[in-house]
C-alpha atoms as a PDB file:
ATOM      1  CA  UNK A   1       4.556  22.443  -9.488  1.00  0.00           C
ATOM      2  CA  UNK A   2       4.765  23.500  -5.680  1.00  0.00           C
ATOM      3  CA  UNK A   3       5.457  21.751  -2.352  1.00  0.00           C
ATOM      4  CA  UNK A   4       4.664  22.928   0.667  1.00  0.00           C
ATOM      5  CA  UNK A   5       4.079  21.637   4.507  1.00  0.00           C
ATOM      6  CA  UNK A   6       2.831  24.012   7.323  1.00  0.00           C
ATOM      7  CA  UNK A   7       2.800  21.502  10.801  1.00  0.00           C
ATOM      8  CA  UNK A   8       1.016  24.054  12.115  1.00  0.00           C
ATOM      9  CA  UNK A   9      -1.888  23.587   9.455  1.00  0.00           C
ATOM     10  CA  UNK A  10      -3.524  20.321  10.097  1.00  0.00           C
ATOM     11  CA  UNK A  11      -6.781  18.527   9.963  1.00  0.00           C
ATOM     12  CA  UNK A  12      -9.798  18.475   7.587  1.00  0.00           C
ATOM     13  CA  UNK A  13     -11.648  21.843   7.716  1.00  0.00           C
ATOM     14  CA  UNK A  14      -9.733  23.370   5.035  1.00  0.00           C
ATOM     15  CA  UNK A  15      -8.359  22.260   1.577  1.00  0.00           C
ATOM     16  CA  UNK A  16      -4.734  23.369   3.181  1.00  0.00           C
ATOM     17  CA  UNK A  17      -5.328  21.229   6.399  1.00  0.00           C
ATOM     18  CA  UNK A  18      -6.394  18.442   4.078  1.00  0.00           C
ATOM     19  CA  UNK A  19      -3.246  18.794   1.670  1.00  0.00           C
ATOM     20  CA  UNK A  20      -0.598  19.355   5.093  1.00  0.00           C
ATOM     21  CA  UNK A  21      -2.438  15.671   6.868  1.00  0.00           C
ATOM     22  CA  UNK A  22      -2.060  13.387   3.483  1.00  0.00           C
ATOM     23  CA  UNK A  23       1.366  14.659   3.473  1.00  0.00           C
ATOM     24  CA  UNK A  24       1.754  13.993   7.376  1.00  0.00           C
ATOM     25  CA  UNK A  25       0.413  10.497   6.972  1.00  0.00           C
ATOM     26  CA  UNK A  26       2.799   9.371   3.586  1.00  0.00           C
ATOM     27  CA  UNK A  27       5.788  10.956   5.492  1.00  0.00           C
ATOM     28  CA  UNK A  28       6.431  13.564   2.835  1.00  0.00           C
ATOM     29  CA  UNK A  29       7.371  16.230   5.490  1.00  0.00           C
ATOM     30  CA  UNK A  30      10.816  16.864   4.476  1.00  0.00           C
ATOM     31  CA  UNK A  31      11.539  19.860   2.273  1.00  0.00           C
ATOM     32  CA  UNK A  32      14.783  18.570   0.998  1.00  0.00           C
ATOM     33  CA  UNK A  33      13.334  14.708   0.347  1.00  0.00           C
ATOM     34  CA  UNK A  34      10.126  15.603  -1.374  1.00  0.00           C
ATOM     35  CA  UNK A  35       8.320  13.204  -2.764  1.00  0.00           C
ATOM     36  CA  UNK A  36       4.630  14.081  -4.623  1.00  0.00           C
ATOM     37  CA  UNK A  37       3.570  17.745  -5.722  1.00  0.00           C
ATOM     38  CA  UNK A  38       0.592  19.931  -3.595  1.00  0.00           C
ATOM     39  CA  UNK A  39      -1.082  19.213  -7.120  1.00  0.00           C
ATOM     40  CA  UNK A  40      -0.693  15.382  -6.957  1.00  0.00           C
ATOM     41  CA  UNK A  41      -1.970  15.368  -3.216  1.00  0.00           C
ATOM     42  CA  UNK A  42      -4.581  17.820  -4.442  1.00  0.00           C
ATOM     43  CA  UNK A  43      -5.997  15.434  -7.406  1.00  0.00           C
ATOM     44  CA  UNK A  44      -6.051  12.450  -4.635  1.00  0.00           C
ATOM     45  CA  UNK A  45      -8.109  14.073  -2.301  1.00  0.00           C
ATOM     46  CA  UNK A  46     -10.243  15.375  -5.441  1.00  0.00           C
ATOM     47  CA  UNK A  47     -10.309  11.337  -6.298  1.00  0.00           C
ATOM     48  CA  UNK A  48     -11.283  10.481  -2.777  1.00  0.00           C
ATOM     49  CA  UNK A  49     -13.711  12.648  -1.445  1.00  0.00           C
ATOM     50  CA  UNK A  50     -11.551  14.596   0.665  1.00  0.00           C
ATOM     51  CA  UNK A  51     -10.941  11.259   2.681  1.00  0.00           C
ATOM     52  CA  UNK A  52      -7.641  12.169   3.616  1.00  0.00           C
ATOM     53  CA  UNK A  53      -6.629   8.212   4.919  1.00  0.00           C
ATOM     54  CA  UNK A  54      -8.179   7.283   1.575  1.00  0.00           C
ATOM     55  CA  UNK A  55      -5.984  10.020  -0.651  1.00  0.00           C
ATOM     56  CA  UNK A  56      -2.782   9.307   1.300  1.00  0.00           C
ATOM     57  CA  UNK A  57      -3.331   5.377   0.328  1.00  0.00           C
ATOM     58  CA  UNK A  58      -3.359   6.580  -3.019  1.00  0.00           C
ATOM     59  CA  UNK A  59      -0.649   9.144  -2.563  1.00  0.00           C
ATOM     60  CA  UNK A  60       1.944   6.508  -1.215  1.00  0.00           C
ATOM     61  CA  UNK A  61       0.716   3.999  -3.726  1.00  0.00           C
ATOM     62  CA  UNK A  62       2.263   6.428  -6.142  1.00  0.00           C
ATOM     63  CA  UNK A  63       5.334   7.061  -4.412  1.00  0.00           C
ATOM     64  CA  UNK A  64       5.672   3.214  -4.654  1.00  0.00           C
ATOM     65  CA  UNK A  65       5.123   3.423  -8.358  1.00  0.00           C
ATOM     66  CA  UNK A  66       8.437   6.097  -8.734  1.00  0.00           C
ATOM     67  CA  UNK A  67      10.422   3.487  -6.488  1.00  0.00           C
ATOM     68  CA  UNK A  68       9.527   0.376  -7.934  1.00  0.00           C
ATOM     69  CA  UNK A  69      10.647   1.726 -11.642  1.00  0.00           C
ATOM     70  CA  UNK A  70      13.841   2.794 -10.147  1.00  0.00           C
ATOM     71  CA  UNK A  71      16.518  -0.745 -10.566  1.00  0.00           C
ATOM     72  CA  UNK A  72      18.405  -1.859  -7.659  1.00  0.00           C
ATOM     73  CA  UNK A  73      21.861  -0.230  -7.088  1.00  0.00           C
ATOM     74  CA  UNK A  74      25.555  -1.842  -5.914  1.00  0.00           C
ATOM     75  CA  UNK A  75      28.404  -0.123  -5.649  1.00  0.00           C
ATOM     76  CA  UNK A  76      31.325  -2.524  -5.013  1.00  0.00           C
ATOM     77  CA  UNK A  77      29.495  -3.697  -2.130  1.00  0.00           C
ATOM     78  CA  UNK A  78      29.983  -0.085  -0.156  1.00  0.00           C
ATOM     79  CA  UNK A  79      26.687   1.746  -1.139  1.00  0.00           C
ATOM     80  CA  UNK A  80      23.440   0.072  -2.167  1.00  0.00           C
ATOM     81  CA  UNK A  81      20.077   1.643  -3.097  1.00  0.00           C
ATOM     82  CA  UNK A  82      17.456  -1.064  -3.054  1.00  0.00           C
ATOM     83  CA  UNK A  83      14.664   0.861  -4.607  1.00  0.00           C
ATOM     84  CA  UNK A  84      12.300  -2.609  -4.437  1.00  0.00           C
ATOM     85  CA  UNK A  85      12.212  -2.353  -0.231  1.00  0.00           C
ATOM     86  CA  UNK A  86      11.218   1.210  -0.113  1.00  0.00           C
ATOM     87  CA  UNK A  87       8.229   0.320  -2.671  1.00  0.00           C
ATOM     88  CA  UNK A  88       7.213  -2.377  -0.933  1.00  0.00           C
ATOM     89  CA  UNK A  89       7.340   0.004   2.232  1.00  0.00           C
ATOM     90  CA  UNK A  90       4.898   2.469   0.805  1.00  0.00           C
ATOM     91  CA  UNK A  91       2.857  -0.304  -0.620  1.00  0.00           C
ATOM     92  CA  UNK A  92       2.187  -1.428   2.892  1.00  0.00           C
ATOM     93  CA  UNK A  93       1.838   1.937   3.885  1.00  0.00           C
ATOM     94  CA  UNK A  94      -0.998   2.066   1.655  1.00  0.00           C
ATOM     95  CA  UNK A  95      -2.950  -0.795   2.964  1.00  0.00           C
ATOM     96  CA  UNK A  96      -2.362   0.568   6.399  1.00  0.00           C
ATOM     97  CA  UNK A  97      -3.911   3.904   4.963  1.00  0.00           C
ATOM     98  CA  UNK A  98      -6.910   2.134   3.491  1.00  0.00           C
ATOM     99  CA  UNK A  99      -7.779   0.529   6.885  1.00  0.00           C
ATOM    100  CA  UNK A 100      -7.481   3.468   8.963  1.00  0.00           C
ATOM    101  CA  UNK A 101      -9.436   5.153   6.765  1.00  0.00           C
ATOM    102  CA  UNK A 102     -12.549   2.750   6.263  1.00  0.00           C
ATOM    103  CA  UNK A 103     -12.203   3.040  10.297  1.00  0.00           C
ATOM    104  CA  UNK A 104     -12.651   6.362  10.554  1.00  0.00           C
ATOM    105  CA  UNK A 105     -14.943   6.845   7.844  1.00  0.00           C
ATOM    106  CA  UNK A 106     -17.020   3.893   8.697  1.00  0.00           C
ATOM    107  CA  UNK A 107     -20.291   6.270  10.039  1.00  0.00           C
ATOM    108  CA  UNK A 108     -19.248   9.184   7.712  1.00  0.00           C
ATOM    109  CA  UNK A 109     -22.391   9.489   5.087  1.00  0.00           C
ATOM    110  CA  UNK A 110     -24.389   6.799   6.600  1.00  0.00           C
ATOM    111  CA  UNK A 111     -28.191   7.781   7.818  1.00  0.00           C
ATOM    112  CA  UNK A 112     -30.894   5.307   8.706  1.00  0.00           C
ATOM    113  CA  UNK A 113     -34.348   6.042   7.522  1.00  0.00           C
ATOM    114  CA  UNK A 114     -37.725   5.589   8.925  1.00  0.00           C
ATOM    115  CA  UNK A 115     -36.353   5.671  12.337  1.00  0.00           C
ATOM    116  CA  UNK A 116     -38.352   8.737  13.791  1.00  0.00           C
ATOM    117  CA  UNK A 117     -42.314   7.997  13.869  1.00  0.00           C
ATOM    118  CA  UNK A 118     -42.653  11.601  13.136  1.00  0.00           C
ATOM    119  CA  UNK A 119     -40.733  11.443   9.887  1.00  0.00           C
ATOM    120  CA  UNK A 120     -42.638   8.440   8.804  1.00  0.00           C
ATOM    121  CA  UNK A 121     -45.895  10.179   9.921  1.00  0.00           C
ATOM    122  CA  UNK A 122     -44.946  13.172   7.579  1.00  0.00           C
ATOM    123  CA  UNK A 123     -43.924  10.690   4.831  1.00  0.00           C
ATOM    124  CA  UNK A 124     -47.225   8.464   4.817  1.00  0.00           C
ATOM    125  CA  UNK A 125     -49.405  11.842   4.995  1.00  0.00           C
ATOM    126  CA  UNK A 126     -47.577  13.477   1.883  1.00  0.00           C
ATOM    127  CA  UNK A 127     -50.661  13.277  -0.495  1.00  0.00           C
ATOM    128  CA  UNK A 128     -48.293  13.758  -3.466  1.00  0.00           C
ATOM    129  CA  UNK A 129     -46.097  10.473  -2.745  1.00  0.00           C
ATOM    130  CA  UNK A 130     -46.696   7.640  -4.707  1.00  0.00           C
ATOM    131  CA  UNK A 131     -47.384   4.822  -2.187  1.00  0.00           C
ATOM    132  CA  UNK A 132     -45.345   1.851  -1.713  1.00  0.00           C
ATOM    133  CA  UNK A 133     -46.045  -1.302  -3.663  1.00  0.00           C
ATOM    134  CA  UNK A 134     -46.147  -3.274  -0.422  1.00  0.00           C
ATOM    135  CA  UNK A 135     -48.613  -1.016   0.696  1.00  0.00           C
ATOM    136  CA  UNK A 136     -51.079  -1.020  -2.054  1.00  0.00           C
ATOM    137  CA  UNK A 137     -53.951  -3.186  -2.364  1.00  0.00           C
ATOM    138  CA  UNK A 138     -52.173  -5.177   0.647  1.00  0.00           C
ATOM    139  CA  UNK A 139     -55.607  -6.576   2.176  1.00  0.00           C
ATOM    140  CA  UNK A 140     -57.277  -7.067  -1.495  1.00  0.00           C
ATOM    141  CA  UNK A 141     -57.970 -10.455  -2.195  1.00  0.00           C
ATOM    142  CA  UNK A 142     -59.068 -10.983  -5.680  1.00  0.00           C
ATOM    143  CA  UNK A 143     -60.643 -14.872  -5.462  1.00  0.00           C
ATOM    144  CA  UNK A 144     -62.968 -13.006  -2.637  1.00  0.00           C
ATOM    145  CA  UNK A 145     -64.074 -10.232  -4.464  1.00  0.00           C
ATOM    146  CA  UNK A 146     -67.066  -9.431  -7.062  1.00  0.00           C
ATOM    147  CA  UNK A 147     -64.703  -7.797  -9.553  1.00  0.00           C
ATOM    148  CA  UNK A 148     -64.778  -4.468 -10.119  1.00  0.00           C
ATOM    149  CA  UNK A 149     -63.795  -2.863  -7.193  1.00  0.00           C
ATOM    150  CA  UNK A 150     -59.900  -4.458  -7.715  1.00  0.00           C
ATOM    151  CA  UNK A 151     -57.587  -2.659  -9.967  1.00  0.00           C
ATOM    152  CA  UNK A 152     -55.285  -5.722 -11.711  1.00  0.00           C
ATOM    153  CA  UNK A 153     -52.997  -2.763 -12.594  1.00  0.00           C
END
């Protein structure tokens, strides 16, 4: 298993920029506090389309998972861990993820059809296209006609 973090490497072009931003946004920047694998952050971006708001949601949901199995620790009232607050911390982080990332991934993969008359000139002239079925036989009117010039089909 590796870990690695390169500041200088960020943003979504490449798989490394992708890897070096999840790890930016979950806070996982710290060599000697490291919390998930390259591998980890890998399969969550492999699990999210490369979204990388989406995989570090998922990302610090797991890091919430490895606190909230850890028990609450008191040591004669001079040191405490409370494991339960830094879960809930990275839960929250995770919800904040998930918005940001519906934000800016709210056009991403979206396209609008039928929107150019040229492209619906090319589509209605395409001889091999089946047409429509609210195009078909639209101005047919069977009480009005003799019968077998309408196709009941």
């Amino acid at each position: 298993m590796a870990w690695s973090y390169d500041a200088t490497d960020l943003g979504t072009g490449t798989a490394s920029g992708r890897l070096n931003s999840v790890r930016l946004l979950v806070g996982d920047t710290d060599t000697n506090d490291q919390q998930v694998q390259n591998e980890e952050i890998t399969f969550a971006l492999s699990q999210t389309s490369d979204n990388i708001y989406q995989a570090g949601a998922w990302t610090a949901r797991t890091i919430a998972a490895q606190y909230s199995r850890r028990v609450t620790q008191n040591l004669s009232g001079a040191l405490s861990a409370n494991y339960s607050d830094l879960a809930n911390q990275y839960t929250q982080l995770a919800l904040d993820l998930e918005l940001n990332g519906k934000k800016a991934g709210a056009s991403v993969g979206v396209k609008a059809g039928g929107i150019s008359i040229a492209v619906v000139d090319n589509v209605r002239q395409n001889t091999d296209r089946v047409p429509p079925s609210f195009r078909r036989d639209r101005f047919k009117n069977p009480p009005s006609y003799s019968g077998d010039d309408y196709d009941y089909s």
